[in-house]
N, C-alpha and C. Protein backbone atom coordinates (compact mmCIF):
# COMPACT_ATOMS: atom_id res chain seq x y z
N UNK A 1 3.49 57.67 79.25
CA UNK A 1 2.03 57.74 79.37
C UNK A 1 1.54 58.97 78.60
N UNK A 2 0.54 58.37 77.67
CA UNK A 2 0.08 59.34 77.01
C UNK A 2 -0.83 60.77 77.79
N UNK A 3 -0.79 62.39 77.60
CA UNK A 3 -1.15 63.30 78.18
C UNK A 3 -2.60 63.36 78.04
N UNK A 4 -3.23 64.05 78.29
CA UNK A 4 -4.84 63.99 78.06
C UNK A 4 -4.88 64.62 77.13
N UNK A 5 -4.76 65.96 76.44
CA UNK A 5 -4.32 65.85 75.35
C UNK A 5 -3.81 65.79 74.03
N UNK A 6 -3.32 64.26 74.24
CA UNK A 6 -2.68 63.07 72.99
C UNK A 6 -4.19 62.95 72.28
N UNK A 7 -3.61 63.38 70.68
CA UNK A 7 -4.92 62.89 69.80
C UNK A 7 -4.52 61.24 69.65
N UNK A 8 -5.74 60.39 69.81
CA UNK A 8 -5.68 59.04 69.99
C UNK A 8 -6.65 58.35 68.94
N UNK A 9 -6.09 57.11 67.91
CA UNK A 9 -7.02 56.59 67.33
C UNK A 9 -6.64 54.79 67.54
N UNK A 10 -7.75 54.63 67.53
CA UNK A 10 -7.73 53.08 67.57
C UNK A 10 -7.77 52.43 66.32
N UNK A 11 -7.33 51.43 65.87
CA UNK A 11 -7.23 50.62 64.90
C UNK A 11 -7.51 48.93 65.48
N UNK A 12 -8.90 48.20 64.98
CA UNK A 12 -9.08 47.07 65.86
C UNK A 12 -9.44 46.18 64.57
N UNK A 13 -8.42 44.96 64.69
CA UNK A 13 -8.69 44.41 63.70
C UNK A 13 -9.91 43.10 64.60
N UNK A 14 -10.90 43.74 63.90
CA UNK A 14 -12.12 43.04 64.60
C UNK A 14 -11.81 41.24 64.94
N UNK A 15 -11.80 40.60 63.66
CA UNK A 15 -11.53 38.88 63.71
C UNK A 15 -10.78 38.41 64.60
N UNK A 16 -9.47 39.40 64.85
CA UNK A 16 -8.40 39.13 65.88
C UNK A 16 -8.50 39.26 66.95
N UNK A 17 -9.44 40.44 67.51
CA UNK A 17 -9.64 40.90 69.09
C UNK A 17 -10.95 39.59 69.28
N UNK A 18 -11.69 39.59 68.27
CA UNK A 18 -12.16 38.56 68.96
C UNK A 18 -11.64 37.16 69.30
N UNK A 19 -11.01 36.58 68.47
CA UNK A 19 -10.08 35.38 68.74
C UNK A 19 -9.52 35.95 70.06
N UNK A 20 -8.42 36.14 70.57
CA UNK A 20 -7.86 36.86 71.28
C UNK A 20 -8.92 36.84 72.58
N UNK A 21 -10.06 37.54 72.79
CA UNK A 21 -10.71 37.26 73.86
C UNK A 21 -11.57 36.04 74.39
N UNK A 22 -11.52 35.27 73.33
CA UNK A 22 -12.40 33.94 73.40
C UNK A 22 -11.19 32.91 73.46
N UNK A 23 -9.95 33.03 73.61
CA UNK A 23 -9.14 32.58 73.89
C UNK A 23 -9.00 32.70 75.48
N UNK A 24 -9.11 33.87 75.51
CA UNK A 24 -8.38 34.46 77.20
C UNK A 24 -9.87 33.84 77.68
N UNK A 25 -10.57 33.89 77.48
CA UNK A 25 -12.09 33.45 77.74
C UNK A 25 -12.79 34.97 78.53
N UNK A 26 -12.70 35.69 77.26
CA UNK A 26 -14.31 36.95 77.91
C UNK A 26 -14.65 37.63 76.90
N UNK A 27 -15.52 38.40 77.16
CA UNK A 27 -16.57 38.88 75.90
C UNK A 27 -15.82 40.49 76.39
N UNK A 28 -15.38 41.08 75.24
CA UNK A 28 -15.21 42.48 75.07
C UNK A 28 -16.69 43.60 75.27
N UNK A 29 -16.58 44.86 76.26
CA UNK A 29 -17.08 45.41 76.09
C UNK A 29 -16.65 46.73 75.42
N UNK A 30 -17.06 46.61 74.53
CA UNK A 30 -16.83 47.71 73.54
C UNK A 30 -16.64 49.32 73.78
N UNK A 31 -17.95 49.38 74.61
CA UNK A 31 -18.55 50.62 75.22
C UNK A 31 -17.27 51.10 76.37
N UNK A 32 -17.08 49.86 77.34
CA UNK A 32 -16.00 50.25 77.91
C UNK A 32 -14.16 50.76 77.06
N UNK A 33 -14.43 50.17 76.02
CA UNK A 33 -12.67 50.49 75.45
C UNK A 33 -13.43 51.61 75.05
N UNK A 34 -14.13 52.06 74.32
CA UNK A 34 -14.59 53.41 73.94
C UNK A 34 -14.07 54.51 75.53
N UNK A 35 -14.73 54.02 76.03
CA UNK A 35 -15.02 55.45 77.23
C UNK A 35 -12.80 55.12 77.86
N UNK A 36 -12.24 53.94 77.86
CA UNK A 36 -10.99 53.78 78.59
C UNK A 36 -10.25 55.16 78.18
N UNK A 37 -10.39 54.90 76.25
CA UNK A 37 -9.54 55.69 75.65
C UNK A 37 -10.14 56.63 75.44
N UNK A 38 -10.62 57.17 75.80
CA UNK A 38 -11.44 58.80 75.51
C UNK A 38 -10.90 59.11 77.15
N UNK A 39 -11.16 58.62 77.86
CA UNK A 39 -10.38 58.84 78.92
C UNK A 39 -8.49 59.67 79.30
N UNK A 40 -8.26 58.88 77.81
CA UNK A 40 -6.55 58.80 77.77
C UNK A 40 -6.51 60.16 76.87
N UNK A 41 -7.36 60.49 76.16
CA UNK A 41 -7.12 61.82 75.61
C UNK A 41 -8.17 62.10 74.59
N UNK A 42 -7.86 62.98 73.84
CA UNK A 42 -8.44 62.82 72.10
C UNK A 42 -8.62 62.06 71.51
N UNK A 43 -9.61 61.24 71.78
CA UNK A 43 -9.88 60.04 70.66
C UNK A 43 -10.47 60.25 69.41
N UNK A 44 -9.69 60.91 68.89
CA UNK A 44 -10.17 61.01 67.10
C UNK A 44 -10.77 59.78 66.15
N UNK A 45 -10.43 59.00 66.60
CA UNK A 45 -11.35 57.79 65.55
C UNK A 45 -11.27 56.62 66.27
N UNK A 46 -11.92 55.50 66.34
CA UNK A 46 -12.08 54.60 66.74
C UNK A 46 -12.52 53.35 65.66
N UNK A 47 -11.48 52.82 64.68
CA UNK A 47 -11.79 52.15 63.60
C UNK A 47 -11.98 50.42 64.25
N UNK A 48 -13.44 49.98 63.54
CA UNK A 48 -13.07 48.67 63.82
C UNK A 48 -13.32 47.75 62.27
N UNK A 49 -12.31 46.97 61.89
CA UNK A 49 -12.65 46.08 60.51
C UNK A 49 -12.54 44.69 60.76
N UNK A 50 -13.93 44.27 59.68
CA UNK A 50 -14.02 43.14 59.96
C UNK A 50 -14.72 42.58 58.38
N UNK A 51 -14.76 41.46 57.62
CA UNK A 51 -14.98 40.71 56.60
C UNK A 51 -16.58 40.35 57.09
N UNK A 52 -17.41 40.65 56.22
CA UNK A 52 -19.02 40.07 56.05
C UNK A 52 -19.33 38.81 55.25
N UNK A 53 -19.96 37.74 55.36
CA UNK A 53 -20.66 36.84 54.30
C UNK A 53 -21.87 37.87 53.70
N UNK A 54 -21.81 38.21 52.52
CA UNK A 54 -23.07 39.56 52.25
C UNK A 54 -24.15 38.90 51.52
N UNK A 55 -23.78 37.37 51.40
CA UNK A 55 -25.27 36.28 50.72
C UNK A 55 -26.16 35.59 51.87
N UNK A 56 -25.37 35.98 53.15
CA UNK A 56 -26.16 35.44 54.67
C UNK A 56 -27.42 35.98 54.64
N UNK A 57 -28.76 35.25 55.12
CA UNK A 57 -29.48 35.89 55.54
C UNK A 57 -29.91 36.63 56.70
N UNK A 58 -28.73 35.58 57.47
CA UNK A 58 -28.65 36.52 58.54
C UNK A 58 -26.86 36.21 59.72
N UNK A 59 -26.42 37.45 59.57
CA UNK A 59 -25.37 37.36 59.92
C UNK A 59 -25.11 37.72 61.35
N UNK A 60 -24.33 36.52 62.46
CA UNK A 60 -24.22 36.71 63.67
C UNK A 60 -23.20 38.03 63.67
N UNK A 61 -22.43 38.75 63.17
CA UNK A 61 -21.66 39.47 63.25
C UNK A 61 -22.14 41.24 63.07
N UNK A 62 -23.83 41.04 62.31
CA UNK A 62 -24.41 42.38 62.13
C UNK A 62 -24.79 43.54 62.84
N UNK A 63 -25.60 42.16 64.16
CA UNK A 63 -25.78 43.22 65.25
C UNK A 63 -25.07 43.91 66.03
N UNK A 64 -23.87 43.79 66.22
CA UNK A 64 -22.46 43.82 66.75
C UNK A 64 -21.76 45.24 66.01
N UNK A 65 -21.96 44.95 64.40
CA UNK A 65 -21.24 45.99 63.61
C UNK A 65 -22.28 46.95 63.71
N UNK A 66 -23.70 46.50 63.71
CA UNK A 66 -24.99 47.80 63.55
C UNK A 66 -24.18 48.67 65.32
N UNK A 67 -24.59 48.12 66.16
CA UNK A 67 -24.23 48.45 67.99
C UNK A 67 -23.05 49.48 67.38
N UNK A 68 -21.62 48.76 66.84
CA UNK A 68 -20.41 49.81 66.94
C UNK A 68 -20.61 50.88 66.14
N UNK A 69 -21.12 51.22 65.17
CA UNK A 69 -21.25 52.02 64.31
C UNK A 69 -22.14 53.19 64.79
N UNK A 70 -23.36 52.75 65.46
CA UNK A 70 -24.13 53.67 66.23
C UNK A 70 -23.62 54.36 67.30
N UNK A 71 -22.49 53.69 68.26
CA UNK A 71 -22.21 54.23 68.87
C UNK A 71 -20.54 54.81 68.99
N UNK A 72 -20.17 55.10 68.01
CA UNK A 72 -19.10 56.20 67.69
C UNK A 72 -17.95 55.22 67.07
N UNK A 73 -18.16 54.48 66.80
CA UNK A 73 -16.97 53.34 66.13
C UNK A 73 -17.12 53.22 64.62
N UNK A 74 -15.98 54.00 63.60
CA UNK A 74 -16.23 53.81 62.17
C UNK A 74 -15.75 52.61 61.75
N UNK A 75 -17.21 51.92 61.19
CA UNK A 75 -16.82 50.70 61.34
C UNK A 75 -16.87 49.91 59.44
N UNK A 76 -15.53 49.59 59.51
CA UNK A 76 -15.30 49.13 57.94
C UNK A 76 -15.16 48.10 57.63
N UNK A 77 -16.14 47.58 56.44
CA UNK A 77 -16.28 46.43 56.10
C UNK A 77 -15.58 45.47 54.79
N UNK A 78 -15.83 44.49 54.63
CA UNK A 78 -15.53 44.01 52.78
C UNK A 78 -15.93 42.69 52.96
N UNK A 79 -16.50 42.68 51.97
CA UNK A 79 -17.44 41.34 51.68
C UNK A 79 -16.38 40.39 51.95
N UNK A 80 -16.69 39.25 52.05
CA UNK A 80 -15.62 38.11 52.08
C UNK A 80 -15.67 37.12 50.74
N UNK A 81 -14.50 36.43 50.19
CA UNK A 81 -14.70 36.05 49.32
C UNK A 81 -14.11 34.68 49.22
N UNK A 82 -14.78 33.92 48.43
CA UNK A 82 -14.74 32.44 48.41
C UNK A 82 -14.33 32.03 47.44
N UNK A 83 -13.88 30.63 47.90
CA UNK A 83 -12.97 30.15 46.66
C UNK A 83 -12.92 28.32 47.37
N UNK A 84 -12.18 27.54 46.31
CA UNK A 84 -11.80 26.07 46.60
C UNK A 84 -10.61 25.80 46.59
N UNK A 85 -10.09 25.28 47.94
CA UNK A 85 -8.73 25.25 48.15
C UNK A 85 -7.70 24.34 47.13
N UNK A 86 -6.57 23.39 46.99
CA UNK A 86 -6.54 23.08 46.29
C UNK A 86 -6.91 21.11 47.00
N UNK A 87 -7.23 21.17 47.95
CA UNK A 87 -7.96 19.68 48.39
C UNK A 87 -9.17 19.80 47.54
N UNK A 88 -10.12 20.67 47.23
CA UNK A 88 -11.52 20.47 47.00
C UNK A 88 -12.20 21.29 47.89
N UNK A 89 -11.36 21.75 48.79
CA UNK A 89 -12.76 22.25 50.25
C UNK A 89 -12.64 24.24 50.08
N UNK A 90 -14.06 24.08 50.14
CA UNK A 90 -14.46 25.34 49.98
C UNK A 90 -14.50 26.36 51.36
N UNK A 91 -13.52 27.46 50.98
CA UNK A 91 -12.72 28.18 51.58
C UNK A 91 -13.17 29.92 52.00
N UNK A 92 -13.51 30.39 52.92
CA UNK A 92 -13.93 31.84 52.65
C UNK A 92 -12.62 32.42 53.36
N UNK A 93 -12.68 34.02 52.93
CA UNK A 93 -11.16 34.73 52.83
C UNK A 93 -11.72 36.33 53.17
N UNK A 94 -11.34 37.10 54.02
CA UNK A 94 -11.88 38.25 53.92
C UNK A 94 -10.80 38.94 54.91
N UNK A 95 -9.76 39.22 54.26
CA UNK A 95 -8.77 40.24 55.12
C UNK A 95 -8.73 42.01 54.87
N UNK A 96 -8.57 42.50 55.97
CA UNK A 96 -8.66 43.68 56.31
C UNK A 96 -7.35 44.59 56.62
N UNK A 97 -6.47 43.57 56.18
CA UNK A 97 -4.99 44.51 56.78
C UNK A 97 -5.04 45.71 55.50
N UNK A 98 -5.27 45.57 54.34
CA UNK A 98 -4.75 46.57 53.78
C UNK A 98 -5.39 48.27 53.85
N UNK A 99 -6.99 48.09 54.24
CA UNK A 99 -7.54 48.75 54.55
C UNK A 99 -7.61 49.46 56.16
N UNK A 100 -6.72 48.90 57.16
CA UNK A 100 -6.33 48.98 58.19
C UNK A 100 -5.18 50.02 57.88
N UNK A 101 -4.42 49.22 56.91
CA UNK A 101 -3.11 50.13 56.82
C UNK A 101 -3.11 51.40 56.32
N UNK A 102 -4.33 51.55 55.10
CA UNK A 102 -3.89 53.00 54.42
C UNK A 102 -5.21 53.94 55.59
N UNK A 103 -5.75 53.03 56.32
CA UNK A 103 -6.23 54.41 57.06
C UNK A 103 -5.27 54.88 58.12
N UNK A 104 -4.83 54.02 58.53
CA UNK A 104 -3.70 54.33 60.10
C UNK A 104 -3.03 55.28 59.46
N UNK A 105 -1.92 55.10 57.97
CA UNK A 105 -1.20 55.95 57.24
C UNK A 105 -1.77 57.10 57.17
N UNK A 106 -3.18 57.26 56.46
CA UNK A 106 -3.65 58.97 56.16
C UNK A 106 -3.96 59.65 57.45
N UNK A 107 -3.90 58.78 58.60
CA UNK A 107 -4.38 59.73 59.99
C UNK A 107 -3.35 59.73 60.98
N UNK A 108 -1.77 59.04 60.22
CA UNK A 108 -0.72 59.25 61.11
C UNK A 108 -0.48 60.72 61.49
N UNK A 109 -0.49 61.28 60.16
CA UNK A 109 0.31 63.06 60.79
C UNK A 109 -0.41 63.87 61.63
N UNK A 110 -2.49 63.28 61.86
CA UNK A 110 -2.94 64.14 62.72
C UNK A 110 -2.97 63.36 64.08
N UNK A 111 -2.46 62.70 64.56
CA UNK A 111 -2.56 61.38 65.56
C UNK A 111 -1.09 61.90 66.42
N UNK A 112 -1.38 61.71 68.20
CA UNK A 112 -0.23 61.38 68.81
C UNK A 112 0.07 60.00 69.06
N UNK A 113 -0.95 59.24 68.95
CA UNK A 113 -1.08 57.36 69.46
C UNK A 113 -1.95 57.23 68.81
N UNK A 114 -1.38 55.74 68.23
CA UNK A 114 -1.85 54.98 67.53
C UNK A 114 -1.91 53.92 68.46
N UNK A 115 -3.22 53.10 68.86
CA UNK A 115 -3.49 51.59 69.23
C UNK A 115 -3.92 50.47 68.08
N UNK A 116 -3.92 49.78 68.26
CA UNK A 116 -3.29 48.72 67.22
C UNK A 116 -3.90 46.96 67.98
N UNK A 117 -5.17 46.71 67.71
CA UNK A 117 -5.68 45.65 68.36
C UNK A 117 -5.57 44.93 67.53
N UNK A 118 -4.57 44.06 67.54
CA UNK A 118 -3.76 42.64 66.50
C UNK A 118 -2.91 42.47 66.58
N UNK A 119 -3.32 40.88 66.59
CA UNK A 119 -1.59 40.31 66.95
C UNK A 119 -0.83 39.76 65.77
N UNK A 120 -1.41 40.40 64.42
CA UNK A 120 -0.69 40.19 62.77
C UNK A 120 0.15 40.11 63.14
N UNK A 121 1.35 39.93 63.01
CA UNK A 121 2.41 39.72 62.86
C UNK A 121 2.95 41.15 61.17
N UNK A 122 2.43 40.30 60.62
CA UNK A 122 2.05 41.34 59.29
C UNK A 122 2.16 43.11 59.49
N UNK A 123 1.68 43.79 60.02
CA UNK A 123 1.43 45.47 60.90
C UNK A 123 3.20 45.57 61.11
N UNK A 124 4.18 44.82 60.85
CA UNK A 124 5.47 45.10 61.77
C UNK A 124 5.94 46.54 60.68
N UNK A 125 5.84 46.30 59.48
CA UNK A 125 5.98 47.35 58.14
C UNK A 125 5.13 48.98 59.07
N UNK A 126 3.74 48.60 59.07
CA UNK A 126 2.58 49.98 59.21
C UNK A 126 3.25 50.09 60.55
N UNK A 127 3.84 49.95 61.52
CA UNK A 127 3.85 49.84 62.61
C UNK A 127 5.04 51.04 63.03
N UNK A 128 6.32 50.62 62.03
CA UNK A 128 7.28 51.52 61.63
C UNK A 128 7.24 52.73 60.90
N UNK A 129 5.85 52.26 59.82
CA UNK A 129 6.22 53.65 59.06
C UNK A 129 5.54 54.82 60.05
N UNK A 130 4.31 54.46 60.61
CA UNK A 130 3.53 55.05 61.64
C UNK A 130 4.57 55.94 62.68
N UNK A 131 5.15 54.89 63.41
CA UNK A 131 6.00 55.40 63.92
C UNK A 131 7.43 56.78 63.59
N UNK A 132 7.69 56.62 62.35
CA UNK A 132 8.51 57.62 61.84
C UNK A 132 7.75 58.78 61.74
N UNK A 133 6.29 59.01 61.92
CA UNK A 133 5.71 60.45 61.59
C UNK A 133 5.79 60.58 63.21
N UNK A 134 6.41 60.18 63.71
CA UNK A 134 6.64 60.61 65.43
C UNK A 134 5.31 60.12 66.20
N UNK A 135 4.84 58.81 65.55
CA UNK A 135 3.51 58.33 66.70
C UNK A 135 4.00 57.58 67.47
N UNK A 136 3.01 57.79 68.61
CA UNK A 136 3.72 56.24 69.74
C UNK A 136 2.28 55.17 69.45
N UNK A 137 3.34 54.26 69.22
CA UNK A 137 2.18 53.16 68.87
C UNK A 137 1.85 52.00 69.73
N UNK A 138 0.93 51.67 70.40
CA UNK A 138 0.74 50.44 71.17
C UNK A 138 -0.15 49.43 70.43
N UNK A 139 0.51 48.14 70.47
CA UNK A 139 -0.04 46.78 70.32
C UNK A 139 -0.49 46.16 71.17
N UNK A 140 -1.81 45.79 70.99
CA UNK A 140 -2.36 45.16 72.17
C UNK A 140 -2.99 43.67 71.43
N UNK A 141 -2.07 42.79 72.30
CA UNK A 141 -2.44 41.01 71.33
C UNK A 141 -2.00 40.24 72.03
N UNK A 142 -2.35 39.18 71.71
CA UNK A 142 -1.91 38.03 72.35
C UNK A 142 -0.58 38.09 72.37
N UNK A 143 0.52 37.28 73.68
CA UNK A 143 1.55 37.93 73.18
C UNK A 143 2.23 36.43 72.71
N UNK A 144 1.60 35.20 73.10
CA UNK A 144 1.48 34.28 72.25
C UNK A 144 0.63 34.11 70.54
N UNK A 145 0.65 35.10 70.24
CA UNK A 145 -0.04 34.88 68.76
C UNK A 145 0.70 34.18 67.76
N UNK A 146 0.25 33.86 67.13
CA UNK A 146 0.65 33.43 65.49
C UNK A 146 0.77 33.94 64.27
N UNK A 147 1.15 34.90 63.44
CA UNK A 147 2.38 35.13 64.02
C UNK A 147 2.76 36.12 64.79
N UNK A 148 3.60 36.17 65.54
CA UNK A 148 3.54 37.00 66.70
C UNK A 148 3.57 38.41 66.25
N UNK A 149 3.32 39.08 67.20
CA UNK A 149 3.10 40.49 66.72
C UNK A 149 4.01 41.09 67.99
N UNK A 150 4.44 40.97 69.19
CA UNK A 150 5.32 41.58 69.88
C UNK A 150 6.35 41.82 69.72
N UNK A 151 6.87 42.44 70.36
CA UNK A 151 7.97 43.84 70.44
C UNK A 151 9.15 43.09 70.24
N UNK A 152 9.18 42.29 70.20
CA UNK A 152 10.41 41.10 70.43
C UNK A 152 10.66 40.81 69.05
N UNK A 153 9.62 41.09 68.58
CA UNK A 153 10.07 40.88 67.10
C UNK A 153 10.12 41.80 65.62
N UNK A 154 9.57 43.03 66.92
CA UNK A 154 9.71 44.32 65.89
C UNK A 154 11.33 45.06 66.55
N UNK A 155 11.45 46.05 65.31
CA UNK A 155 12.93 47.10 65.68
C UNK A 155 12.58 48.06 65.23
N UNK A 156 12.45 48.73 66.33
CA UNK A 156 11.67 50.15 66.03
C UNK A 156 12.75 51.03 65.97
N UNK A 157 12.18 52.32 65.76
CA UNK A 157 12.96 53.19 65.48
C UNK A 157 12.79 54.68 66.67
N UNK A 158 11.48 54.53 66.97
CA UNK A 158 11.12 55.59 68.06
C UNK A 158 10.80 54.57 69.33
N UNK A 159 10.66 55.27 70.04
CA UNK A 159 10.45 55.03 71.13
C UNK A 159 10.93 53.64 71.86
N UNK A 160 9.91 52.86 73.04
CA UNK A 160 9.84 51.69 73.63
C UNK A 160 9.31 50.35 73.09
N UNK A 161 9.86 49.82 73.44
CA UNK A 161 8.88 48.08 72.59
C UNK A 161 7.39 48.81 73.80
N UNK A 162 6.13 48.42 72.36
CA UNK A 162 4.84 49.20 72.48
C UNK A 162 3.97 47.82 72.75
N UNK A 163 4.53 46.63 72.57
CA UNK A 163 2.72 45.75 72.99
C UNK A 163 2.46 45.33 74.23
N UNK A 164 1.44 45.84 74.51
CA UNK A 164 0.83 45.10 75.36
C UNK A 164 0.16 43.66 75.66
N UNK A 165 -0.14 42.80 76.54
CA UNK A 165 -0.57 41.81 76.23
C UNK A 165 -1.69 41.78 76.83
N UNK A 166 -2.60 41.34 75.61
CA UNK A 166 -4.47 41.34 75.54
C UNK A 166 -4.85 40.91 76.95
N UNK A 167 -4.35 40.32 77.58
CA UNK A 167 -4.91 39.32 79.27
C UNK A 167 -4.64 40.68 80.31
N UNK A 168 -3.38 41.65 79.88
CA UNK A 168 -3.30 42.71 81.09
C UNK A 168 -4.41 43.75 80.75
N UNK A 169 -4.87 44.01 79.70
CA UNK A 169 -6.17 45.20 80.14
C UNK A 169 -7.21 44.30 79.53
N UNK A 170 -7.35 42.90 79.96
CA UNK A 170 -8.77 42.55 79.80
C UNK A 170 -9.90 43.07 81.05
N UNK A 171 -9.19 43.27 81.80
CA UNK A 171 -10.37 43.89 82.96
C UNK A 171 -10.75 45.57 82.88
N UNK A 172 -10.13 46.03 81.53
CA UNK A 172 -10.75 47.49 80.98
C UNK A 172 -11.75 47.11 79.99
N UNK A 173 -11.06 46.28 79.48
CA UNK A 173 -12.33 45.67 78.21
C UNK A 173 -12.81 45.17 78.65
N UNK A 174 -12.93 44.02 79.53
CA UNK A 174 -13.80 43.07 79.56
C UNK A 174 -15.60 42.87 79.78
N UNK A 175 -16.49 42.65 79.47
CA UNK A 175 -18.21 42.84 79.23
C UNK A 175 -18.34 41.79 80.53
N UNK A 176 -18.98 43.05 81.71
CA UNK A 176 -19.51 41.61 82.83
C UNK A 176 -20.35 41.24 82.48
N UNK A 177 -20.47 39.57 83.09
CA UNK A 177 -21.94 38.78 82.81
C UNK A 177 -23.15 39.42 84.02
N UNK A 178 -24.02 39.24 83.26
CA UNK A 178 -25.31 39.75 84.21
C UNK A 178 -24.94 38.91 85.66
N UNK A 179 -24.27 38.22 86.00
CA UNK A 179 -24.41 37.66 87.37
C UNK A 179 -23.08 38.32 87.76
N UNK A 180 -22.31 39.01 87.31
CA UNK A 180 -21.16 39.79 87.87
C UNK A 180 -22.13 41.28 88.23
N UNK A 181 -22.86 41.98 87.14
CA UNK A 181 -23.14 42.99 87.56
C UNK A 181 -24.10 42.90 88.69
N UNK A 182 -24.87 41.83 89.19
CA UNK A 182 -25.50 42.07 89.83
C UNK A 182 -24.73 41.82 91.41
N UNK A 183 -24.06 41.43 91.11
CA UNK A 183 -22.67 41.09 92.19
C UNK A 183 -22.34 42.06 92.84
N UNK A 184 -21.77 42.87 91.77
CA UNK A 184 -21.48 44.36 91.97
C UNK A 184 -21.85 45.75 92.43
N UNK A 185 -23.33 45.47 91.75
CA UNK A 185 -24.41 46.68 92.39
C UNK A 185 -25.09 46.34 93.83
N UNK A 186 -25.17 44.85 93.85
CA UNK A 186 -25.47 44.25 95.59
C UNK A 186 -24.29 44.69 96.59
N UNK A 187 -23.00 45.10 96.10
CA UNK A 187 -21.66 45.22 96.95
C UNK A 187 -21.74 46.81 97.03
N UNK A 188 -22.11 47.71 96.46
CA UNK A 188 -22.03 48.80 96.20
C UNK A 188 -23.00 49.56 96.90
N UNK A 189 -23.87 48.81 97.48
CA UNK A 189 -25.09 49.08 98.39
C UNK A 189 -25.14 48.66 99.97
């Protein structure tokens, strides 16, 4: 268990945590993983990436990135880009691992923990090298993903197999519905 403190940064590969919770079926509150891990120590950065359509006029994903950005989440983007598969069908593409990776890398040596919201499979490389600058790294993903991203299939070199699975701290993340909070503040009274 990390000390209070452990300098702590998050790495959230946005597309994935959301899959991942709309799977488990709940809406992430953001605000809450913010305050969990500031809780756990030094939270030095809190990265979230995610791919834009930038010809939308209006993008369901904006207000979301405007919200994280305002409220302490550096939040990194890249246009998404399109193309025709080789059926004919027109295809959009907008991945974020590489830009995931060289930031985790330049902020390994000032970092005690690294979190890691994705269940890439892909991260097993950043995951290790991370780890050799002496970070403890946790994965938090489905632990059914595609391709899997658990411990079962990494060989680390420091420490413990590090993932967690997204369904055990969905009730840190998880965003109540207005008929839970009012549930709650009626019980509390």
């Amino acid at each position: 268990m990390p000390s209070s403190s452990s300098k702590i940064a998050l790495f959230i590969d946005g597309a994935n945590l959301y899959a991942t919770a709309k799977t488990l079926g709940f809406d992430i509150d953001y605000k809450r993983l913010l305050k969990e891990f500031q809780s756990r120590g030094t939270l030095l950065r809190a990265f979230y990436y995610t791919a834009i359509i930038e010809d939308q006029e209006y993008s369901s994903i904006r207000p979301l990135i405007d919200w994280l950005d305002y409220n302490g989440y550096t939040v990194v983007t890249k246009a998404t880009k399109e193309f025709i598969d080789a059926s004919g069908r027109r295809k959009v593409k907008g991945n974020m691992d590489i830009e995931l990776a060289v930031d985790a890398m330049e902020l390994a040596p000032h970092i005690d923990q690294m979190v890691l919201f994705s269940g890439d499979g892909d991260f097993r490389s950043l995951v290790e090298a991370v780890q050799r600058h002496g970070v403890r790294v946790t994965v938090i993903s489905r632990i059914s993903s595609q391709p899997p991203a658990n411990a079962r299939n990494y060989h680390f070199q420091f420490g413990e197999p590090i993932e967690v699975d997204a369904l055990a701290v969905a009730s840190v993340i998880r965003r109540e519905s207005h008929w839970q909070s009012r549930v709650l503040r009626n019980d509390r009274h």
